[in-house]
Protein backbone atom coordinates (compact mmCIF):
# COMPACT_ATOMS: atom_id res chain seq x y z
CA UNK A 1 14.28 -55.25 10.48
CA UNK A 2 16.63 -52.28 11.70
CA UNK A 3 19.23 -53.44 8.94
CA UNK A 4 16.50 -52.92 6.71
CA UNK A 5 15.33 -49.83 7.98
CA UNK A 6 18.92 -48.47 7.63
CA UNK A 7 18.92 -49.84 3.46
CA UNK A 8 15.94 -48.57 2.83
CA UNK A 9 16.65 -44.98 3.55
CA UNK A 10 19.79 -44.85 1.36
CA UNK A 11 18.22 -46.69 -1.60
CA UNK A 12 15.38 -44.04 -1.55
CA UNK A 13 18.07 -41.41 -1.91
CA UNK A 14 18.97 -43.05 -4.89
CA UNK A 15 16.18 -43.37 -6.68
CA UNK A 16 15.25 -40.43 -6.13
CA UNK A 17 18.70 -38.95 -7.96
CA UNK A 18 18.25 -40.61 -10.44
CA UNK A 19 14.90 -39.92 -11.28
CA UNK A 20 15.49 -35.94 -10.73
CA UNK A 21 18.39 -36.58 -13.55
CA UNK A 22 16.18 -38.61 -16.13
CA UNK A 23 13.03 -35.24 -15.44
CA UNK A 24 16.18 -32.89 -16.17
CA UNK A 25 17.16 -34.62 -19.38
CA UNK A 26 13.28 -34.91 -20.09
CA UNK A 27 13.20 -31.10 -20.13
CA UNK A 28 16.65 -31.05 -22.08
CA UNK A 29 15.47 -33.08 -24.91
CA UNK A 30 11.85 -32.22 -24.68
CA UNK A 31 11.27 -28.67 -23.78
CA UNK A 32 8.05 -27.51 -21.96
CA UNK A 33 5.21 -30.41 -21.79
CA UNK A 34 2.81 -30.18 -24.98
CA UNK A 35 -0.48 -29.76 -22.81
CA UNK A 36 -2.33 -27.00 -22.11
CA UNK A 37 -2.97 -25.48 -20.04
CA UNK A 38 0.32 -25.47 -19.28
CA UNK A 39 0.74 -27.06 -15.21
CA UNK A 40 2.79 -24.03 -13.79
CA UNK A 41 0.36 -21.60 -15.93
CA UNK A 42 -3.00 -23.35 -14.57
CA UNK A 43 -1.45 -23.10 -11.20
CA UNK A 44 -0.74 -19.23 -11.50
CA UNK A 45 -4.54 -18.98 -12.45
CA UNK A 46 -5.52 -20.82 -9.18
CA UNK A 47 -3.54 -18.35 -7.24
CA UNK A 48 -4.80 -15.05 -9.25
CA UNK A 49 -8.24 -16.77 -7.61
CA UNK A 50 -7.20 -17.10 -4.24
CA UNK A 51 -5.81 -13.50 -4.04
CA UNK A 52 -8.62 -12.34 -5.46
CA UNK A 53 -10.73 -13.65 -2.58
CA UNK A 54 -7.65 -13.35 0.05
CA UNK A 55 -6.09 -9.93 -0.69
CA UNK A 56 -5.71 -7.69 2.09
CA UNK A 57 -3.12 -4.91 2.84
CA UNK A 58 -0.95 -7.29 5.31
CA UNK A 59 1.24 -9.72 5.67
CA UNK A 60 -0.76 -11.86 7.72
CA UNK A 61 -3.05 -12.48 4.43
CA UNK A 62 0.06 -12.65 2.28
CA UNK A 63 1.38 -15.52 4.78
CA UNK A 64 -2.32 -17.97 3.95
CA UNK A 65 -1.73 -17.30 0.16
CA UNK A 66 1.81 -18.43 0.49
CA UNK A 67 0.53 -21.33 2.87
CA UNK A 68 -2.14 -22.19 0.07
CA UNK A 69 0.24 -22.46 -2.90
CA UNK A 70 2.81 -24.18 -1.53
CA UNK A 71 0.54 -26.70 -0.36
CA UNK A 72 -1.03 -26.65 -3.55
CA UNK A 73 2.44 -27.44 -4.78
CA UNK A 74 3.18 -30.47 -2.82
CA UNK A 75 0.20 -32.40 -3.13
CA UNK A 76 0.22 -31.84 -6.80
CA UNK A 77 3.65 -33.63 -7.14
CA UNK A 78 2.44 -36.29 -4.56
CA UNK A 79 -0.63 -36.82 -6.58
CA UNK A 80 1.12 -37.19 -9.66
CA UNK A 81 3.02 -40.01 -7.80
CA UNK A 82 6.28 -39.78 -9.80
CA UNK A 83 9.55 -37.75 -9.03
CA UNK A 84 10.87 -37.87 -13.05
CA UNK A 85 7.56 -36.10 -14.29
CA UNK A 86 7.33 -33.68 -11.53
CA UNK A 87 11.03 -32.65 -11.84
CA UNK A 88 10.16 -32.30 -16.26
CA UNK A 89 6.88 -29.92 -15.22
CA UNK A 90 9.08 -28.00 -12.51
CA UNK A 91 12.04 -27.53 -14.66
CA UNK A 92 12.50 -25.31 -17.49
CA UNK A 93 15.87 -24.82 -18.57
CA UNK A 94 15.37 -25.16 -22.42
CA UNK A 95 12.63 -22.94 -22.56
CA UNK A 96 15.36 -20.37 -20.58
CA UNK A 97 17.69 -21.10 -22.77
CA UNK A 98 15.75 -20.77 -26.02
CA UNK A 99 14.12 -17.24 -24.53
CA UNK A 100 17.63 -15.85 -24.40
CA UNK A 101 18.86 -16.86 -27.53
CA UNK A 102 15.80 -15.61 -29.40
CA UNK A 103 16.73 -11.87 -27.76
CA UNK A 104 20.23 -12.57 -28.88
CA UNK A 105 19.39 -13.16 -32.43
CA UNK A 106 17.49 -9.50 -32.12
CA UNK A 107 20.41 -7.73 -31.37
CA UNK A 108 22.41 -10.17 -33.31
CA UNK A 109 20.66 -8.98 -36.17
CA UNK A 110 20.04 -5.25 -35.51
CA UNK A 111 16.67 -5.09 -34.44
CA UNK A 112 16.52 -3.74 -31.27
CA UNK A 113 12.36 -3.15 -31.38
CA UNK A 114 12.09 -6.93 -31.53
CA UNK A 115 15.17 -7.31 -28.37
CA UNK A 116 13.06 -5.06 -26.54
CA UNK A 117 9.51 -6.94 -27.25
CA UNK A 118 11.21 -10.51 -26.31
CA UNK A 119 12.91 -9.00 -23.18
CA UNK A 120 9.68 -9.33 -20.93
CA UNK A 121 9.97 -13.15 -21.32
CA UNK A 122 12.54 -12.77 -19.19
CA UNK A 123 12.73 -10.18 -16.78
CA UNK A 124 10.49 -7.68 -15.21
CA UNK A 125 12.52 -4.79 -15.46
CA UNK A 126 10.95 -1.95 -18.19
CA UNK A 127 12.69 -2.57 -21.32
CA UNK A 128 11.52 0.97 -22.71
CA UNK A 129 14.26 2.68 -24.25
CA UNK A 130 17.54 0.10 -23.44
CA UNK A 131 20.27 -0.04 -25.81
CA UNK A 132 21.97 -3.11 -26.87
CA UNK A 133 24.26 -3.38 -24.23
CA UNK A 134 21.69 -3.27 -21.55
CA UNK A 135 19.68 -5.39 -23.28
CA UNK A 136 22.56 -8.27 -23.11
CA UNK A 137 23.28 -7.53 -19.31
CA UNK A 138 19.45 -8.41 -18.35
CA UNK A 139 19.38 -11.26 -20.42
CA UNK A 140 22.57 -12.51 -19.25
CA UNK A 141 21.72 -11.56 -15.50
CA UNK A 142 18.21 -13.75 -15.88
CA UNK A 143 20.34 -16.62 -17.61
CA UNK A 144 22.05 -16.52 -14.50
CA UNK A 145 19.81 -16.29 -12.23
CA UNK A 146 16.82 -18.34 -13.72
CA UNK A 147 19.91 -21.52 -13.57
CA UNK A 148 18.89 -21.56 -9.96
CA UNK A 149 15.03 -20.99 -10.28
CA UNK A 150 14.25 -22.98 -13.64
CA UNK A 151 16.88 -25.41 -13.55
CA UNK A 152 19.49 -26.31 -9.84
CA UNK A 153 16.23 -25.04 -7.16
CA UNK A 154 13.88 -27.87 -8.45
CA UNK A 155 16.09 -30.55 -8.92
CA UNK A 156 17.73 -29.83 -5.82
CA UNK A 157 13.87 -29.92 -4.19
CA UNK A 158 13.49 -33.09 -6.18
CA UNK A 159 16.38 -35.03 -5.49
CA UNK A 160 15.18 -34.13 -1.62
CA UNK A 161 11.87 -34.56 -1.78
CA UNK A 162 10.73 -36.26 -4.63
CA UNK A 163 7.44 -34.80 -6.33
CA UNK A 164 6.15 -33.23 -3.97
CA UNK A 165 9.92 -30.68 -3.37
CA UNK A 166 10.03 -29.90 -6.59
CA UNK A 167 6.01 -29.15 -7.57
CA UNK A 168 6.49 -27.36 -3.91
CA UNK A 169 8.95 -25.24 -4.80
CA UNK A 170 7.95 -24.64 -8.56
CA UNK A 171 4.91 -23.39 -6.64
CA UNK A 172 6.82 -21.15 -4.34
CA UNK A 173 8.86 -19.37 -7.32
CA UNK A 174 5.99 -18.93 -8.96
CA UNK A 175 4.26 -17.17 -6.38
CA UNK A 176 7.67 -14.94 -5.40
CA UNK A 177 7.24 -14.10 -9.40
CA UNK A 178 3.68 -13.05 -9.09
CA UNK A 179 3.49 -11.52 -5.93
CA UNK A 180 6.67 -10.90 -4.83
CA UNK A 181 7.22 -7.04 -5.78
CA UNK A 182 8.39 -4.37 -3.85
CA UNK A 183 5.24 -1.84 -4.87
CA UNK A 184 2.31 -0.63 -2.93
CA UNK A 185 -0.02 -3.55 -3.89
CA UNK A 186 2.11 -6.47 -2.74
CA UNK A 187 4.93 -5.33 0.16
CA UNK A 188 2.84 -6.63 2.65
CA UNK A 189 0.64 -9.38 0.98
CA UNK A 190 3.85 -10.71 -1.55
CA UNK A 191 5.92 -10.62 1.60
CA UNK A 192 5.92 -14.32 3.10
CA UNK A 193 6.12 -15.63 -0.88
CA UNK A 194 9.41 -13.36 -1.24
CA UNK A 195 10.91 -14.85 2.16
CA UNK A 196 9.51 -18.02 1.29
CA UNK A 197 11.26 -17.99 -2.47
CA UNK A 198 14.76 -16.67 -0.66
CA UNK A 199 14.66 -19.49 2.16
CA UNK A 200 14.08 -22.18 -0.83
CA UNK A 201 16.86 -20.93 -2.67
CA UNK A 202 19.14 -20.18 -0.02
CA UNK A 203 21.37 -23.72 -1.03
CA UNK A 204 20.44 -24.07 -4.29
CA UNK A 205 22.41 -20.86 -5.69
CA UNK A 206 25.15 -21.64 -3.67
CA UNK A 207 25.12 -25.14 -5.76
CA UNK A 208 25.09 -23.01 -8.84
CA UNK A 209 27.63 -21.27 -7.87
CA UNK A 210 29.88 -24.64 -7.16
CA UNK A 211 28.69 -25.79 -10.47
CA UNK A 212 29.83 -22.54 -12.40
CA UNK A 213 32.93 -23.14 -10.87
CA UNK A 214 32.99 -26.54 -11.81
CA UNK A 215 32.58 -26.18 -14.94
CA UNK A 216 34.85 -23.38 -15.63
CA UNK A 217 37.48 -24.16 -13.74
CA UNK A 218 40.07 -21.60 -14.89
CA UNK A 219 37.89 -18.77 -13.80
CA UNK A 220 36.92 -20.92 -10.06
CA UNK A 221 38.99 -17.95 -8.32
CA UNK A 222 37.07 -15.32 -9.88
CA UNK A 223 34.02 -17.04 -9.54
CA UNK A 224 34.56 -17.38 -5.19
CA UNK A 225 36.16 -14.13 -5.13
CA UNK A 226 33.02 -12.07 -6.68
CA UNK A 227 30.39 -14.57 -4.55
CA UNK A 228 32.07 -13.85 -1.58
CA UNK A 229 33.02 -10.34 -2.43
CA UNK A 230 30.33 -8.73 -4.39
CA UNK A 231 27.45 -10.64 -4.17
CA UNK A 232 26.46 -9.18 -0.58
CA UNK A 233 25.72 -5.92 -1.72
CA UNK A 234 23.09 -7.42 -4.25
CA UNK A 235 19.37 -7.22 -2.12
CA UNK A 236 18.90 -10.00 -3.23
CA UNK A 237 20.60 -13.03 -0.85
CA UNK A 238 20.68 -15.35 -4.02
CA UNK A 239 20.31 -13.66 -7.46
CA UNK A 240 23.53 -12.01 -6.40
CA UNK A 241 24.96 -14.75 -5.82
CA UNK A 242 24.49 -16.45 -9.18
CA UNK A 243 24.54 -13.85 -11.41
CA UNK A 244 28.45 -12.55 -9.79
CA UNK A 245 29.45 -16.18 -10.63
CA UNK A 246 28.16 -16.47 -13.95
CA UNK A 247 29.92 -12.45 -14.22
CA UNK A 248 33.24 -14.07 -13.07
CA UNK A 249 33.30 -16.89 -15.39
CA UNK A 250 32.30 -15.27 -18.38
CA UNK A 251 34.99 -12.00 -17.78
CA UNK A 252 31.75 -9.55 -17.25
CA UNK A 253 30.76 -6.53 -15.35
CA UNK A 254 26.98 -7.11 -14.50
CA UNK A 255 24.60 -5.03 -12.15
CA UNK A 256 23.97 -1.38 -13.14
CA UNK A 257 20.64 0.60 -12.88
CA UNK A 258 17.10 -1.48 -13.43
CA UNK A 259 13.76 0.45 -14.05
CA UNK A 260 10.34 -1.59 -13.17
CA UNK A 261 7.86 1.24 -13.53
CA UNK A 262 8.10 3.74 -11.51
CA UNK A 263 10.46 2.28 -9.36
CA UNK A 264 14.58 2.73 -9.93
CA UNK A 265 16.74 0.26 -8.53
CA UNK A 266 20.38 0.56 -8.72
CA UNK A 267 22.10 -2.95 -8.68
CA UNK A 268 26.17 -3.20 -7.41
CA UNK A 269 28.57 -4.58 -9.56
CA UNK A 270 29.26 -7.95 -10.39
CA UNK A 271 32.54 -8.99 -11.62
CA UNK A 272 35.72 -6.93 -12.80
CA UNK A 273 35.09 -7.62 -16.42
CA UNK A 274 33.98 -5.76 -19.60
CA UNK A 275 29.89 -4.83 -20.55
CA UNK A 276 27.81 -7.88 -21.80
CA UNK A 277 27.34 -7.41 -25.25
CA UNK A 278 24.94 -9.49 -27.94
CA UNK A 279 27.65 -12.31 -28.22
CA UNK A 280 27.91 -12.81 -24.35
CA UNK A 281 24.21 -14.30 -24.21
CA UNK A 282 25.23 -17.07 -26.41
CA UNK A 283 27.83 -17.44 -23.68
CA UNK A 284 26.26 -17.25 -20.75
CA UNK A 285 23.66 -19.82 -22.31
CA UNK A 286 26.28 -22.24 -23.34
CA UNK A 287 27.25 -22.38 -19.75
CA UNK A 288 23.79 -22.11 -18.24
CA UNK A 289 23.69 -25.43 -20.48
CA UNK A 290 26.97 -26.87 -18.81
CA UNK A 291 26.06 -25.91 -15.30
CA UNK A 292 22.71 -28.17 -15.94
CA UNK A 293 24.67 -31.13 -17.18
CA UNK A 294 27.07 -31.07 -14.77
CA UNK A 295 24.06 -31.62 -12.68
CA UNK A 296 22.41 -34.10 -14.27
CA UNK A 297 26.03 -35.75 -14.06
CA UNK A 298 26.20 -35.54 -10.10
CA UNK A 299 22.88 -36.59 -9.48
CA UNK A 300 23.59 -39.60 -11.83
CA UNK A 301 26.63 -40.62 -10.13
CA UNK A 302 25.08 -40.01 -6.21
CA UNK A 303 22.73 -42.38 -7.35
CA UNK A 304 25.17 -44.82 -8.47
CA UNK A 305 27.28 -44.32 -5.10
CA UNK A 306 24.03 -45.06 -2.97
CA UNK A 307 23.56 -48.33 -5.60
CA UNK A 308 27.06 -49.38 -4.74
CA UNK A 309 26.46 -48.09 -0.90
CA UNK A 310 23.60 -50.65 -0.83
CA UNK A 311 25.28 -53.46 -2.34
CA UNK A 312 27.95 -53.60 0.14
């Protein structure tokens, strides 16, 4: 029975790989699931509900929404019962990578009216009045970023957790996106969904990071160099980190000044290279796509190393 014990623990681990890989390629193939309403946008409607009914000035109410979501999260994947279809709703990489490349064609193209109108499906920052070139950095900075959120985070949640880690932590982005701001409204109340989102990602853009360097391995250097040099100064502990590895490996300067409202934040650079320009999103997709298969490709093979653990 304790022989047993010890196989069954190792064979879970497996299954569980491999299913995160085959919801990866699901999304890959598939895109977003055809229902409506969408999973992740039904959820965000629960949670509009629950602040509605929960808001207050403080962090101690902020802490019971995050508590409720996340829950929320969890026993959605656990009712659902299977780790491939939770890891297709949590992920979203093609819809990422289809977003950016639909700003690229703007500015590909000259339009920089329809850039600016796509640019809120992808960041928060006011696109009011950016030129080309900063249109390029923020798509290539949420490209980067949105690997570890969309695409690394969940899997990695997944392949840990089954269902319920990556519903979970869908959940927990999602909140961190809704109420995570630094304004008046949500300091206090967003604050345990912000913490919450940084704890959750604390590995998994360190993985991206790996996988960047993976994946372009004549840049590795100046991908560790700019993690372990720049990315500190970013505030955040892991957009920094992903978007001054996807700067390193694609020869870019990133960071510069963001506007979201009323509020001016001035991000530190990211890598020693040139300005993003329109042909650099193309780029930074292309490797957002190799980062993901490289994924799929370790998970795959863990899995086949705990198959070949087992038989032994």
């Amino acid at each position: 029975m304790v022989i047993q014990g010890r196989r069954s623990i190792p064979g879970t681990a497996r299954r569980r790989a491999l299913a995160t890989a085959a919801g990866i390629v699901a999304d890959m193939a598939l895109g977003e699931p055809a229902v409506r309403p969408h999973p992740v946008a039904a959820f965000g409607s629960l949670m509009r509900a629950v602040e509605r009914r929960a808001y207050r000035d403080q962090r101690t109410a902020g802490v019971v929404h995050a508590a409720v979501g996340a829950t929320t999260g969890a026993a959605a994947g656990f009712a659902l019962g299977s780790t491939t279809l939770s890891t297709y709703v949590a992920v979203a990489g093609r819809a990422l990578r289809h977003a950016a490349l639909d700003v690229g064609q703007a500015l590909g193209s000259g339009d920089l009216d329809a850039a600016r109108a796509l640019l809120p499906a992808l960041v928060g920052r006011d696109a009011t009045g950016l030129d080309a070139g900063e249109i390029a950095r923020a798509v290539v900075e949420s490209v980067a970023e949105n690997s570890v959120d969309a695409v690394v985070a969940p899997a990695l949640w997944g392949a840990a957790l089954g269902g319920p880690g990556a519903l979970g932590y869908r959940a927990v982005n999602t909140m961190d996106a809704s109420v995570g701001h630094r304004n008046p409204r949500y300091l206090r109340y967003g604050w345990a969904s912000a913490r919450l989102d940084d704890a959750a990602n604390l590995v998994p853009a360190r993985v991206t990071a790996a996988l960047v360097a993976a994946v372009r391995p004549a840049s590795a250097r100046a991908v560790w160099r700019a993690v372990r040099v720049d990315a500190p100064a970013h505030p955040s502990p892991n957009a920094g980190v992903a978007e001054a590895a996807f700067a390193a490996a694609l020869g870019l300067c990133l960071g510069g000044v963001n506007r979201y409202g009323d509020r001016v934040d001035h991000r530190p650079a990211l890598g020693t290279g040139r300005a993003p320009d329109a042909d650099d999103i193309v780029r930074a997709v292309r490797l957002s796509h190799d980062v993901t298969t490289a994924l799929v490709a370790a998970l795959v093979l863990a899995g086949a190393a705990g198959a070949t653990g087992a038989a032994r």
